[in-house]
Protein backbone atom coordinates (compact mmCIF):
# COMPACT_ATOMS: atom_id res chain seq x y z
CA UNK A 1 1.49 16.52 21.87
CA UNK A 2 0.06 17.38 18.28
CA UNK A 3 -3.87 18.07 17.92
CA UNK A 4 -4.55 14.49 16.30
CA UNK A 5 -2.79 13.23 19.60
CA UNK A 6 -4.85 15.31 21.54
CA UNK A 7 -8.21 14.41 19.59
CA UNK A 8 -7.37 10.94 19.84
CA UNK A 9 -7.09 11.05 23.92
CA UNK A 10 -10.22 12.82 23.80
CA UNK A 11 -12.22 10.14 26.12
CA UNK A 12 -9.48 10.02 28.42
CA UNK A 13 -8.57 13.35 28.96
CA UNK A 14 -12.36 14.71 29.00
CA UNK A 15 -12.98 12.44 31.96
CA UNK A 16 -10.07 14.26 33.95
CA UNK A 17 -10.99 17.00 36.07
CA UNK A 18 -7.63 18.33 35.90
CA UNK A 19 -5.56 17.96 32.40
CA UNK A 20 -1.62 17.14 32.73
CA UNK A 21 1.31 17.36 31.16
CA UNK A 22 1.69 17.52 27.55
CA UNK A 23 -2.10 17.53 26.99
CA UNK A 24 -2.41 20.03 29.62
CA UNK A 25 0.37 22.23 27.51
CA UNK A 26 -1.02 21.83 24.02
CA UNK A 27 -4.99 22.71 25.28
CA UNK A 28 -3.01 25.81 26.91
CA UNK A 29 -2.45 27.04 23.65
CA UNK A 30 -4.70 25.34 20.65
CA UNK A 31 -8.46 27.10 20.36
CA UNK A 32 -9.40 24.37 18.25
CA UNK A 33 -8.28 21.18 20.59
CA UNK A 34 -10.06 23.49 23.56
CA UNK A 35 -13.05 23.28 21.28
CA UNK A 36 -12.64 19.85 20.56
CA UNK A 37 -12.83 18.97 23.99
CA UNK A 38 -16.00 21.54 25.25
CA UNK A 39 -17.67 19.75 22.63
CA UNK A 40 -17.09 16.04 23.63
CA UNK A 41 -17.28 17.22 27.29
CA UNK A 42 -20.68 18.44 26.69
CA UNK A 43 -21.79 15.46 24.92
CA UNK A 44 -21.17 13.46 27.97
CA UNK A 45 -22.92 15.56 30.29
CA UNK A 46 -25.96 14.84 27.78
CA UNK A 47 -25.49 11.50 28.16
CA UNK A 48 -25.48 11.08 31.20
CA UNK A 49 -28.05 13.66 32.11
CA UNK A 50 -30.23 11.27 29.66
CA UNK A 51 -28.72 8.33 31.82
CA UNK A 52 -29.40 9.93 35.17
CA UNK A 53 -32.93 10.86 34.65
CA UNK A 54 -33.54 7.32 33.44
CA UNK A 55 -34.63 9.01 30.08
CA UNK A 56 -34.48 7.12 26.58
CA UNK A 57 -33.33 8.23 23.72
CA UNK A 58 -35.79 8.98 20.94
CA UNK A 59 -34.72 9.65 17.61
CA UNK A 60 -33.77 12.90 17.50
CA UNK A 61 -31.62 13.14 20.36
CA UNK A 62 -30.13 9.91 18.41
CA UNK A 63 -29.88 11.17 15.54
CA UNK A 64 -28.49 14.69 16.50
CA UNK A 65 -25.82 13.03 18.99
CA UNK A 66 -25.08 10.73 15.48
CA UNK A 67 -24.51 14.04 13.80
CA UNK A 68 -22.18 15.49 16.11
CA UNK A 69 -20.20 12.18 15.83
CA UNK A 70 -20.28 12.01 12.08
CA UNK A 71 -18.93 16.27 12.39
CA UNK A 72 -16.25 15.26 14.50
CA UNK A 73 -15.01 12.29 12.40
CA UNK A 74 -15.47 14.60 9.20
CA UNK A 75 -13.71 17.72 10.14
CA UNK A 76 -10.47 15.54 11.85
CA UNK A 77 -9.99 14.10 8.62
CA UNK A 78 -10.75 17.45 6.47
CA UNK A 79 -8.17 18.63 8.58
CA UNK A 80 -5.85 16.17 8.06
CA UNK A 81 -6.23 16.55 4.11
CA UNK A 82 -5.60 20.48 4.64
CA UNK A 83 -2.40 19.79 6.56
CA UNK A 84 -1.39 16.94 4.07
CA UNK A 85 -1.94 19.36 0.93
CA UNK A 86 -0.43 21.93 2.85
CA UNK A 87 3.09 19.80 3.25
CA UNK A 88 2.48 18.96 -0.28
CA UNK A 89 2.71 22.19 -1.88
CA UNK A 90 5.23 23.43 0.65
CA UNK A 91 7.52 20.63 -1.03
CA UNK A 92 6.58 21.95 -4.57
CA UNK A 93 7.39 25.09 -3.55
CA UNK A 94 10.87 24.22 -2.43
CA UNK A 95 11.53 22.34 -5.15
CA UNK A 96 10.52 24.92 -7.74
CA UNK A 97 12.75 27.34 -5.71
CA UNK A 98 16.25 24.89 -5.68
CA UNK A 99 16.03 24.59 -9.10
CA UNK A 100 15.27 28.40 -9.72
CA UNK A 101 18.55 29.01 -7.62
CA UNK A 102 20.45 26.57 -9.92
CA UNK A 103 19.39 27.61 -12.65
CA UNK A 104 20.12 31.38 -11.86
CA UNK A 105 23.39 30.26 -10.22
CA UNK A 106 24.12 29.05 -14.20
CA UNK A 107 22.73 31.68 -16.24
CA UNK A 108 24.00 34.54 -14.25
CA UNK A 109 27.30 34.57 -14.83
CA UNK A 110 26.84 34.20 -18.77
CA UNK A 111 24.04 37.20 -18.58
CA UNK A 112 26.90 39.40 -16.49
CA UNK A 113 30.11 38.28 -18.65
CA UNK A 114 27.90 39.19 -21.75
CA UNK A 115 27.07 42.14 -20.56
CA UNK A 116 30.39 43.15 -19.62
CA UNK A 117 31.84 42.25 -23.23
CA UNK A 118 29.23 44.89 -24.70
């Protein structure tokens, strides 16, 4: 399980008192899906402390628990540009690399037979 699977199953793994499995194994090990997680966990003990003391929401607590939504939403998909730019230049790189090697794998022998002749 990858962190977008992770963030994805977010409502149904908070909800578990006890994570499994490949979620279980992939929280073991990523700080920012354990994060993730604390985060949304939190937000539903705010809700339903709201709920439970029969409290309604007034606009800030709206608008905050809006905020943390729009966050959420907003760094998941900055993240997901990073990691897409990321496989992007990786790709560059390697192709900038194969044709360095082919193009050293021509040259050199010319530059060491010339050199040899002198």
């Amino acid at each position: 399980m990858n962190c977008s699977q992770v963030v994805s199953n977010l409502p149904k793994i908070a909800d578990d008192d006890v994570i499994k499995g490949r979620a279980s194994r992939h929280l073991s090990t990523c700080i920012r899906c354990q994060a993730e997680l604390a985060q949304y966990r939190g937000l539903i003990r705010m809700m339903k402390k709201i709920e439970a003391n029969d409290l309604h929401l007034n606009n800030e607590n709206l608008i905050r628990t809006l905020e943390l939504i729009e966050e959420t939403v907003h760094r998941d998909q900055l993240n997901e540009t990073k990691k897409n730019l990321a496989i992007g230049f990786a790709g560059v790189a390697i192709i900038f690399l194969s044709i360095s090697a082919a193009v050293v794998s021509k040259v050199l022998p010319k530059i060491i037979r010339k050199t040899a002749n002198i």
